[in-house]
C-alpha atoms as a PDB file:
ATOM      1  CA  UNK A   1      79.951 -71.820 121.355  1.00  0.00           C
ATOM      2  CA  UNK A   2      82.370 -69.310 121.976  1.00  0.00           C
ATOM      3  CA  UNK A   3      85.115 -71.259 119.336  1.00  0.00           C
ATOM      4  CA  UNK A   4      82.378 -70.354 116.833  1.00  0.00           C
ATOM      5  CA  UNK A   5      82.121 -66.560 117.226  1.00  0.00           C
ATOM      6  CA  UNK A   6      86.087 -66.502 117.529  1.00  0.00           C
ATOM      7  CA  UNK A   7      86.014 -68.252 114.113  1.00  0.00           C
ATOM      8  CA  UNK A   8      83.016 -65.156 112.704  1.00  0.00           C
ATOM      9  CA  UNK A   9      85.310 -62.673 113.988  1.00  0.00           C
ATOM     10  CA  UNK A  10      88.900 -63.902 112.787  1.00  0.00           C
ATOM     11  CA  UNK A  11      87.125 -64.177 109.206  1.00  0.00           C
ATOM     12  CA  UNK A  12      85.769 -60.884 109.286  1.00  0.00           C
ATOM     13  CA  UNK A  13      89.039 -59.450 110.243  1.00  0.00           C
ATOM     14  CA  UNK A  14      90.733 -61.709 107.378  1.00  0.00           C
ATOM     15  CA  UNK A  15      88.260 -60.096 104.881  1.00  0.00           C
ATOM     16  CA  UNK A  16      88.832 -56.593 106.369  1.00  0.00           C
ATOM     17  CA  UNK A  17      92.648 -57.088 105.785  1.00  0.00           C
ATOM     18  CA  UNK A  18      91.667 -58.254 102.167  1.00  0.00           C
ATOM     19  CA  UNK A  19      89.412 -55.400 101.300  1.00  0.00           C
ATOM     20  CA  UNK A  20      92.069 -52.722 102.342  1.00  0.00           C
ATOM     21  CA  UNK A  21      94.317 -54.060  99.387  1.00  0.00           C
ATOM     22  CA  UNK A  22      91.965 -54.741  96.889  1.00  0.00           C
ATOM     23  CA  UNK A  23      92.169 -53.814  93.428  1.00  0.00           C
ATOM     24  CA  UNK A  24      88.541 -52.512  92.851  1.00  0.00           C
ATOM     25  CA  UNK A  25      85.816 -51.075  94.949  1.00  0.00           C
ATOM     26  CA  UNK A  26      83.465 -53.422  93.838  1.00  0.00           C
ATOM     27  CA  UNK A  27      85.643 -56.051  95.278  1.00  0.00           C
ATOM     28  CA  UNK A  28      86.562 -54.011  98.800  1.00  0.00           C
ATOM     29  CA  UNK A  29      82.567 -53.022  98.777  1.00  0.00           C
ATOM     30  CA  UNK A  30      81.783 -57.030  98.300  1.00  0.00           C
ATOM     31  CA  UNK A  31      84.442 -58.446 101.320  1.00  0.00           C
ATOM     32  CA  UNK A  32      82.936 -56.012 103.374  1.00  0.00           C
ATOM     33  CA  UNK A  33      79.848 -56.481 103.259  1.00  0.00           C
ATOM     34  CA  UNK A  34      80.357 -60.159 103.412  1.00  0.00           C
ATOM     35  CA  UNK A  35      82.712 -59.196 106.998  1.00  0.00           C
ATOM     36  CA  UNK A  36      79.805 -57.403 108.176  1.00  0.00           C
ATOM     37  CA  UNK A  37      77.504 -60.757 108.224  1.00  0.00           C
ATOM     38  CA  UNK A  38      80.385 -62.260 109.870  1.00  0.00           C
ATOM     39  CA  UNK A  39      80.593 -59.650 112.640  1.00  0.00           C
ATOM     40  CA  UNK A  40      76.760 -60.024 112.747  1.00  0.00           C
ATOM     41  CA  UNK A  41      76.710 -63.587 113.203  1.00  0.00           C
ATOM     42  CA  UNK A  42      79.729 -63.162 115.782  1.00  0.00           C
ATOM     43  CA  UNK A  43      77.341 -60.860 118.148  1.00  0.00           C
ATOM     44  CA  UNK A  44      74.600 -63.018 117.336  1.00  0.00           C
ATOM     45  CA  UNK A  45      76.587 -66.352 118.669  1.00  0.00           C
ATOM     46  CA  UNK A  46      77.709 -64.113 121.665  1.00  0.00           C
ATOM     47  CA  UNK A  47      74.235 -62.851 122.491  1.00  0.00           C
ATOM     48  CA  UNK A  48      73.032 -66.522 122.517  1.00  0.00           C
ATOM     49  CA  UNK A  49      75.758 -67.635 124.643  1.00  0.00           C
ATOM     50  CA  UNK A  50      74.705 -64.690 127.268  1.00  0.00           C
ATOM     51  CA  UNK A  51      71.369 -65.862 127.296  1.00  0.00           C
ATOM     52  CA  UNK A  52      71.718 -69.440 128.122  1.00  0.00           C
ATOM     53  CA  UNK A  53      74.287 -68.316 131.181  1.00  0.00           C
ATOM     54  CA  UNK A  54      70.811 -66.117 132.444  1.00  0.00           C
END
């Protein structure tokens, strides 16, 4: 479970690192926002993981 929010966050920093160089804002706006549901789903994996430790 934890391989799987590694995987959400590594993306959204790979989209991050894409957004800083690219060549529109519509494009930096768009891998952003798409990072953001990664980082989302990331905390959301991780939150899930807490609760079945409770």
């Amino acid at each position: 479970m934890l391989d799987r929010a590694l995987m959400h966050v590594r993306a959204a920093i790979a989209l991050r690192d894409c957004a800083a160089s690219a060549p529109s804002d519509v494009v930096r706006h768009l891998l952003m926002k798409v990072a953001a549901i990664h980082e989302a789903r990331a905390r959301k994996v991780l939150r899930a993981s807490q609760a079945r430790r409770r």
